[in-house]
C-alpha atoms as a PDB file:
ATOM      1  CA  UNK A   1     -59.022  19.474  16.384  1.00  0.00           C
ATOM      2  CA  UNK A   2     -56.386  18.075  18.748  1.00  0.00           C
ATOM      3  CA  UNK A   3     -53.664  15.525  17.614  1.00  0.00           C
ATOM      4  CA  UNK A   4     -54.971  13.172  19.750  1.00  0.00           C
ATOM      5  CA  UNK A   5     -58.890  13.670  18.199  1.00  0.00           C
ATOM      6  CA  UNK A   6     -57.367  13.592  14.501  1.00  0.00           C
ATOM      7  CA  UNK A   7     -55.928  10.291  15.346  1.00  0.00           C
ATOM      8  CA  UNK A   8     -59.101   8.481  16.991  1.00  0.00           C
ATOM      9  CA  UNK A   9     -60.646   9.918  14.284  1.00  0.00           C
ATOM     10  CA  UNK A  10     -58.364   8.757  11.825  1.00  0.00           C
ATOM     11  CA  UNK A  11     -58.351   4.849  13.094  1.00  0.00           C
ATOM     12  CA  UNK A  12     -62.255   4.906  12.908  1.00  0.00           C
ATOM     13  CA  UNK A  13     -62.290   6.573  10.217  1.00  0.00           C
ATOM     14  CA  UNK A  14     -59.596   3.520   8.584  1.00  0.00           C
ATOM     15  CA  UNK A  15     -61.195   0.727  10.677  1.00  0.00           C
ATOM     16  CA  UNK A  16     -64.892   1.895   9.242  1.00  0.00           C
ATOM     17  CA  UNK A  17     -63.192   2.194   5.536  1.00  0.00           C
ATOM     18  CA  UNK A  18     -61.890  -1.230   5.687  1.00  0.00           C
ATOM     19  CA  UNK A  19     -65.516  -3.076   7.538  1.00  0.00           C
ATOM     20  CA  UNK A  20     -67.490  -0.690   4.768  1.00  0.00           C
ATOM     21  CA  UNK A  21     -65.276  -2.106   1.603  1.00  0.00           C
ATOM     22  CA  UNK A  22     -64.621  -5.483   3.067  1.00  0.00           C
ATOM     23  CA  UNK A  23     -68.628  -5.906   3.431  1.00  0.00           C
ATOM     24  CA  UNK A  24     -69.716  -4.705  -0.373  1.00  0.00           C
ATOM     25  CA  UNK A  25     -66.311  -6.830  -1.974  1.00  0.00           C
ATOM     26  CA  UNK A  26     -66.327  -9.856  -0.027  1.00  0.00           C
ATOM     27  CA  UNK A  27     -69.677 -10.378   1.990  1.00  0.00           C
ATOM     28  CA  UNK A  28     -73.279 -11.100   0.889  1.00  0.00           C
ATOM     29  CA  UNK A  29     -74.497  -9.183   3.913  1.00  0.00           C
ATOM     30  CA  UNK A  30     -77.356  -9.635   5.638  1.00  0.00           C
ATOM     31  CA  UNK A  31     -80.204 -11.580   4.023  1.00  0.00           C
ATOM     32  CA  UNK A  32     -78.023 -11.691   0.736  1.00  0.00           C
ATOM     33  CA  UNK A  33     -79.063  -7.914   0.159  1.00  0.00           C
ATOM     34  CA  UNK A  34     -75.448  -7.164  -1.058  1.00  0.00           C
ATOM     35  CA  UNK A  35     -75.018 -10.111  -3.371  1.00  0.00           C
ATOM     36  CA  UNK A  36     -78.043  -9.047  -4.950  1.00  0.00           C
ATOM     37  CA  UNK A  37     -76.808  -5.698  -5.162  1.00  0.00           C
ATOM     38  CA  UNK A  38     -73.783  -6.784  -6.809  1.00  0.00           C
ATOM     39  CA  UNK A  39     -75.527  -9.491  -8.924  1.00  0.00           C
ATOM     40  CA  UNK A  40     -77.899  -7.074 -10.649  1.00  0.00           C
ATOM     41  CA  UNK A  41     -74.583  -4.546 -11.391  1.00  0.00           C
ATOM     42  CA  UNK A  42     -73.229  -7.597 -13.391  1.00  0.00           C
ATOM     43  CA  UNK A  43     -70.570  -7.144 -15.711  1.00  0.00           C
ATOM     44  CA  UNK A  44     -71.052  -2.920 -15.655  1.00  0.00           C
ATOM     45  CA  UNK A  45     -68.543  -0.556 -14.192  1.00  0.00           C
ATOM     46  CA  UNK A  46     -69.778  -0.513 -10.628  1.00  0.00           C
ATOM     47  CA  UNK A  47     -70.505  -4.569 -10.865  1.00  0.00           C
ATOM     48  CA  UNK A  48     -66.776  -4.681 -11.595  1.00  0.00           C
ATOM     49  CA  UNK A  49     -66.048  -2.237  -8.824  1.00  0.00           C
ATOM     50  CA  UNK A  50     -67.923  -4.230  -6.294  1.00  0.00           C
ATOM     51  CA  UNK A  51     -65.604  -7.062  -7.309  1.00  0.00           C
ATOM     52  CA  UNK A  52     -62.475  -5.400  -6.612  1.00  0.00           C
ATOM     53  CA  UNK A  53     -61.061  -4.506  -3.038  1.00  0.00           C
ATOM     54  CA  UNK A  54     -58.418  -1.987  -3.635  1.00  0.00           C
ATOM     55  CA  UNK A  55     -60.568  -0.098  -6.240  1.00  0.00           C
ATOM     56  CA  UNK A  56     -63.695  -0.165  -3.468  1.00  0.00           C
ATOM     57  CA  UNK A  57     -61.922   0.970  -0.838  1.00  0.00           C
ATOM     58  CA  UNK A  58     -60.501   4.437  -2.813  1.00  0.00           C
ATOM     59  CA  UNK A  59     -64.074   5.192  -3.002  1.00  0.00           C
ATOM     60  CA  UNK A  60     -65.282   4.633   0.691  1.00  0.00           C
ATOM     61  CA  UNK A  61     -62.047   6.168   1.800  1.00  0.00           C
ATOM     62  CA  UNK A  62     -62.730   9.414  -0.117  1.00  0.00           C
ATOM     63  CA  UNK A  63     -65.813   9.407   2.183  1.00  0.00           C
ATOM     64  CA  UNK A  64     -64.664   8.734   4.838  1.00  0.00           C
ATOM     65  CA  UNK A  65     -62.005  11.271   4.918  1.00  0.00           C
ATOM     66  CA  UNK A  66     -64.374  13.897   5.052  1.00  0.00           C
ATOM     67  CA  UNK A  67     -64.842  12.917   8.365  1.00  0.00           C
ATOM     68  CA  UNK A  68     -61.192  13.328   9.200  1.00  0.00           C
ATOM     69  CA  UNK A  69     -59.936  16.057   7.468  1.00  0.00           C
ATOM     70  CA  UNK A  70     -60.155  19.681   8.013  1.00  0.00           C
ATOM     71  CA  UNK A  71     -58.910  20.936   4.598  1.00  0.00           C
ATOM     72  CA  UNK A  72     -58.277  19.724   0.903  1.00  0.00           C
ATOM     73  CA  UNK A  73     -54.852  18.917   1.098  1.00  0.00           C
ATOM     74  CA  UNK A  74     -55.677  17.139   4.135  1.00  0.00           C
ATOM     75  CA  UNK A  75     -58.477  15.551   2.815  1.00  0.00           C
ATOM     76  CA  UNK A  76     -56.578  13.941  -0.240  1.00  0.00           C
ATOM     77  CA  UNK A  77     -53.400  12.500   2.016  1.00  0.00           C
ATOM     78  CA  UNK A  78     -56.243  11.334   4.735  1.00  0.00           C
ATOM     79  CA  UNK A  79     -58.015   9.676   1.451  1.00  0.00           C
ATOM     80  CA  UNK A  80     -54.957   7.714   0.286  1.00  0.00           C
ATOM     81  CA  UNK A  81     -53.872   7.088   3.311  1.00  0.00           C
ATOM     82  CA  UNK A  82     -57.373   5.198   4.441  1.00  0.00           C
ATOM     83  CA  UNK A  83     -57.609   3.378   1.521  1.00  0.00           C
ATOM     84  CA  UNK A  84     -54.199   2.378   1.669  1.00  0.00           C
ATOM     85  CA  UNK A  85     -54.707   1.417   5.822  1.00  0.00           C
ATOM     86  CA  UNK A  86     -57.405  -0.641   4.407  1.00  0.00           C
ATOM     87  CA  UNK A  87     -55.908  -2.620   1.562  1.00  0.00           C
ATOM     88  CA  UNK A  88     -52.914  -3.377   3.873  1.00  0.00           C
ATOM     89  CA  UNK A  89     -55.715  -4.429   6.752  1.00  0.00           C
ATOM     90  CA  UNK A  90     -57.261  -6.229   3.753  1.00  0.00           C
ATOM     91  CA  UNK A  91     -53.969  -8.328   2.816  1.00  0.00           C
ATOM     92  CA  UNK A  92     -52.640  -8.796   6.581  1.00  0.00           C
ATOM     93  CA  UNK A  93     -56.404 -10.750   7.167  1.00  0.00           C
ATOM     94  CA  UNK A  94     -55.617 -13.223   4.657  1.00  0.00           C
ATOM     95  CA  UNK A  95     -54.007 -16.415   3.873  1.00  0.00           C
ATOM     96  CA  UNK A  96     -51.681 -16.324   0.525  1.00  0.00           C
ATOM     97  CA  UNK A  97     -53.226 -18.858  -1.494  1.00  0.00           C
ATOM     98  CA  UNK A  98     -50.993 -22.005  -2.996  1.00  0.00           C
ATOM     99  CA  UNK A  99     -49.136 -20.840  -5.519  1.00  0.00           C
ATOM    100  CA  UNK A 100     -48.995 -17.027  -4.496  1.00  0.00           C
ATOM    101  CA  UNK A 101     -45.725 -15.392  -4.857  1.00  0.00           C
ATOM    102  CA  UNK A 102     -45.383 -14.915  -0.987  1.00  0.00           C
ATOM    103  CA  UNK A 103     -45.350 -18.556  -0.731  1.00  0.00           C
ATOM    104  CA  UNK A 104     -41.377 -18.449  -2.380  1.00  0.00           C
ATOM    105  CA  UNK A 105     -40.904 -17.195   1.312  1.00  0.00           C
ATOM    106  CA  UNK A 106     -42.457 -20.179   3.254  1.00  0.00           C
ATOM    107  CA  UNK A 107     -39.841 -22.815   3.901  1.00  0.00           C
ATOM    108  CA  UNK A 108     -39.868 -26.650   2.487  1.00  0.00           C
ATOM    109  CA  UNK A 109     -40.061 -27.239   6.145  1.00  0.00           C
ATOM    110  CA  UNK A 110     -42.940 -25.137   7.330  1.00  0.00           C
ATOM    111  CA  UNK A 111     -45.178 -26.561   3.985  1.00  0.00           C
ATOM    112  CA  UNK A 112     -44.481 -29.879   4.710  1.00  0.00           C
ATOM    113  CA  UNK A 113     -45.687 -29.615   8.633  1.00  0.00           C
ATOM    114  CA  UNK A 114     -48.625 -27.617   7.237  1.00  0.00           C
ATOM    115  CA  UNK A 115     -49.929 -30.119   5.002  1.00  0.00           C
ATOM    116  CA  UNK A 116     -52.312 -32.281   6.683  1.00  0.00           C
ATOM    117  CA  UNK A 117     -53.123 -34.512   4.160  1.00  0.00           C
ATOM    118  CA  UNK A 118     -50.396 -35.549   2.967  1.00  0.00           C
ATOM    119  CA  UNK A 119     -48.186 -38.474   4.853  1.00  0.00           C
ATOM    120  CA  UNK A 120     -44.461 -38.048   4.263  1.00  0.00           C
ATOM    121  CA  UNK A 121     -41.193 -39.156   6.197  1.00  0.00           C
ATOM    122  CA  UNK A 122     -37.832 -39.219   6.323  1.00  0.00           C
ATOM    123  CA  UNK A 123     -37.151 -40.967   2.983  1.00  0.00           C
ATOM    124  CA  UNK A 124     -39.493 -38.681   0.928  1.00  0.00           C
ATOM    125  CA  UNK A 125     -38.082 -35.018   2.064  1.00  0.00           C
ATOM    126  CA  UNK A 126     -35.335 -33.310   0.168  1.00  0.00           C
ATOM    127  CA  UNK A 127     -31.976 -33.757   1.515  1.00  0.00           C
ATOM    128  CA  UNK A 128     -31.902 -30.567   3.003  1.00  0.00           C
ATOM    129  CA  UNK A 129     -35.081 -30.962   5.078  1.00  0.00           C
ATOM    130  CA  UNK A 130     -34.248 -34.608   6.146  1.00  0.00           C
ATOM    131  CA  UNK A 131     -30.996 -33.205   8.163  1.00  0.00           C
ATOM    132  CA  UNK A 132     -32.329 -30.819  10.009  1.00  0.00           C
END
């Protein structure tokens, strides 16, 4: 296998890990077949799997590194490496929700412009906002 083929075969391999995990964690699916699916697993250990991204996607990955790997040591960097790709994929695709510790890094002025519904001007903002 070529460096180029281990590579296309390692983004499919990471773009298929992600659609497979993202689909069984986060989706009903079609006709609500995987909601069912996860509501009949309930509270048991692959119920709580289902409900959990990061621990999902170790499992898919380990699958779908067979398809990228040639050898066992291979196999288990490809593995961690997939479901890794995937979590990150997984975290880059959403929106921090209020309160989430990445929000410490979104400036006073950037919230305040984001929030729709709220009316404010120049005699409501911090000092430090109003002067800029």
């Amino acid at each position: 296998m070529g460096e180029a083929s281990f590579w296309t075969r390692f983004v499919l391999a990471l773009l298929a890990t992600w659609r497979v995990t993202h689909l069984l964690a986060s989706e009903d699916g079609p006709a609500d077949i995987i909601f069912r699916i996860r509501a009949s697993m309930g509270q048991s250990i692959f119920g709580k799997l289902m409900d959990c991204f990061n621990c999902l996607s170790l499992w898919i990955a380990a699958l779908a590194a067979i398809f990228v790997s040639r050898g066992w040591l291979e196999w288990i960097l490809c593995w961690l490496a997939l479901s890794g790709g995937a979590c990150l994929l997984e975290r880059i695709g959403k929106r921090p929700a209020e309160g989430d510790f990445n929000d410490v890094l979104q400036s006073e002025a950037l919230r305040i412009e984001e929030d729709s519904s709220a009316k404010y001007d120049a005699e409501h903002l911090p000092p430090r906002v109003r002067h800029q």
